[in-house]
Protein backbone atom coordinates (compact mmCIF):
# COMPACT_ATOMS: atom_id res chain seq x y z
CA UNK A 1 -26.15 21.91 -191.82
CA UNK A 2 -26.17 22.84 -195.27
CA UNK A 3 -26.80 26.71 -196.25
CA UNK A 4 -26.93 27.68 -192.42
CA UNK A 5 -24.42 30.44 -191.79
CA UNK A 6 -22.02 30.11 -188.82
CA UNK A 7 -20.16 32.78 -187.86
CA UNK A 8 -17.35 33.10 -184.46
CA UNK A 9 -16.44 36.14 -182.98
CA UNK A 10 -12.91 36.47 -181.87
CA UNK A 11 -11.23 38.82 -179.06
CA UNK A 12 -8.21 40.52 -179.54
CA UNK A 13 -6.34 37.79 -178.69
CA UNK A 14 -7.45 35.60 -181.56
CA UNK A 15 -9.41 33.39 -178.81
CA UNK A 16 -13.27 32.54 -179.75
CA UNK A 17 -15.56 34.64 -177.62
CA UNK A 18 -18.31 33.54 -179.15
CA UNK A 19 -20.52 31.49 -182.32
CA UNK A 20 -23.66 31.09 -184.19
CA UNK A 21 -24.93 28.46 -186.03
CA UNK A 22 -27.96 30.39 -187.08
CA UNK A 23 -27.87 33.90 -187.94
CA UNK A 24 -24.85 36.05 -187.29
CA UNK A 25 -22.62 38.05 -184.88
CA UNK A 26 -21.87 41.66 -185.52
CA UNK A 27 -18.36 41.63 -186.43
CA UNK A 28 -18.49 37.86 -187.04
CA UNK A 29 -16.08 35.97 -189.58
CA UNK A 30 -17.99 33.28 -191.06
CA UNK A 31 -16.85 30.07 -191.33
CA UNK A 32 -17.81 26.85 -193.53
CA UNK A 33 -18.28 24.68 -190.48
CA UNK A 34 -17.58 24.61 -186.37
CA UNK A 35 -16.20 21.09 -185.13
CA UNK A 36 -17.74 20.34 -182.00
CA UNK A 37 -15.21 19.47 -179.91
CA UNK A 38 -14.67 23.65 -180.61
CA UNK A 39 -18.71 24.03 -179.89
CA UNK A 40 -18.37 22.50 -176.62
CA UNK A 41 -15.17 24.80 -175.36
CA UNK A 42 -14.69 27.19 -177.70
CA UNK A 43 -13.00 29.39 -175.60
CA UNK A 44 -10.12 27.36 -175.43
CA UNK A 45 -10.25 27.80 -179.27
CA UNK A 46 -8.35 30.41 -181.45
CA UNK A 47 -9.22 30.79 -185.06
CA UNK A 48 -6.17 30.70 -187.53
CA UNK A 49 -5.68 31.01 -190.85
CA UNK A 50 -8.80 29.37 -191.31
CA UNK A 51 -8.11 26.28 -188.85
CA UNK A 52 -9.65 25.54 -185.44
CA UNK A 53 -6.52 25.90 -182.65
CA UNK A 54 -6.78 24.83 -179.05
CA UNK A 55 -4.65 26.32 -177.09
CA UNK A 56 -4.30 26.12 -173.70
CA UNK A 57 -3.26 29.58 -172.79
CA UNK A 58 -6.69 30.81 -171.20
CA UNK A 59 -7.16 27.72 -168.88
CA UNK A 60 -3.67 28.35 -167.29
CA UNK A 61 -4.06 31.85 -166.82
CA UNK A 62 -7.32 30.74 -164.95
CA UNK A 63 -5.40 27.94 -162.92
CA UNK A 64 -2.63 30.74 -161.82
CA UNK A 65 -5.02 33.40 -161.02
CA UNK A 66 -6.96 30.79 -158.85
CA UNK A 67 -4.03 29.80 -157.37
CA UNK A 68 -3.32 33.31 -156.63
CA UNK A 69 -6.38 34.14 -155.32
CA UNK A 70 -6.02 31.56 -153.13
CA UNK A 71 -2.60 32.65 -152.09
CA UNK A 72 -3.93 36.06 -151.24
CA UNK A 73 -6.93 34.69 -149.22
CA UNK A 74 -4.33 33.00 -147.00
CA UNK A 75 -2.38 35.95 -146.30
CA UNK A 76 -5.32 37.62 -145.16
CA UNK A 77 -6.38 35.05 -143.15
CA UNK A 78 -2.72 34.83 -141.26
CA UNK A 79 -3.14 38.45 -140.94
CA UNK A 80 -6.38 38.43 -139.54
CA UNK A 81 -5.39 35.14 -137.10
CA UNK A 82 -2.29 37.61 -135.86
CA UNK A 83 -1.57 39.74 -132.98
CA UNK A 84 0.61 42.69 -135.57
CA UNK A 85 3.55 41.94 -133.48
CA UNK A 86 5.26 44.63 -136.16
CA UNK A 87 2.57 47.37 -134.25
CA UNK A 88 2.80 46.04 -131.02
CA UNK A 89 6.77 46.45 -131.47
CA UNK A 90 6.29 50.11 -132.49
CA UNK A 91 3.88 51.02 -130.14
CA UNK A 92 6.25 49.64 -127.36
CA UNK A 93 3.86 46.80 -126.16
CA UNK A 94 5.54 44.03 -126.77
């Protein structure tokens, strides 16, 4: 790709947020060239010292907010399947 700028953007986590391979990004750092194995998940990417990093950090953050999404749907569902003995006890029905 010779003479093509490529630029990544980074958040403020170091992770890549974003790239070009033609043109630029506002705030961009440029950089000599963007393995594709980064192209096709770059934001499982940070950008180091000049070096390409994955790191995993992002996808299990994802994995444990899914899971406690999940979690959280459940409860609601018990909730929603129960009688609220705790109400029933307090309003002297049960």
């Amino acid at each position: 790709m010779g003479g093509n700028i490529m630029q990544i953007a980074l958040n403020n986590e170091g992770f890549i947020i974003g790239y070009a391979i033609v043109g630029g990004i506002v705030g961009g750092i440029t950089v000599d060239d963007i393995p594709q194995e980064v192209k096709d998940n770059y934001q499982n990417y940070k950008y180091v010292n000049g070096e390409f990093i994955k790191d995993n950090t992002l996808i299990e953050k994802e994995k444990i907010k899914e899971l406690l999404e999940q979690e959280l749907n459940d409860i609601k569902k018990w909730f929603a399947n129960t009688d609220y003995i705790i109400l029933k006890v307090f309003r002297g029905n049960w």
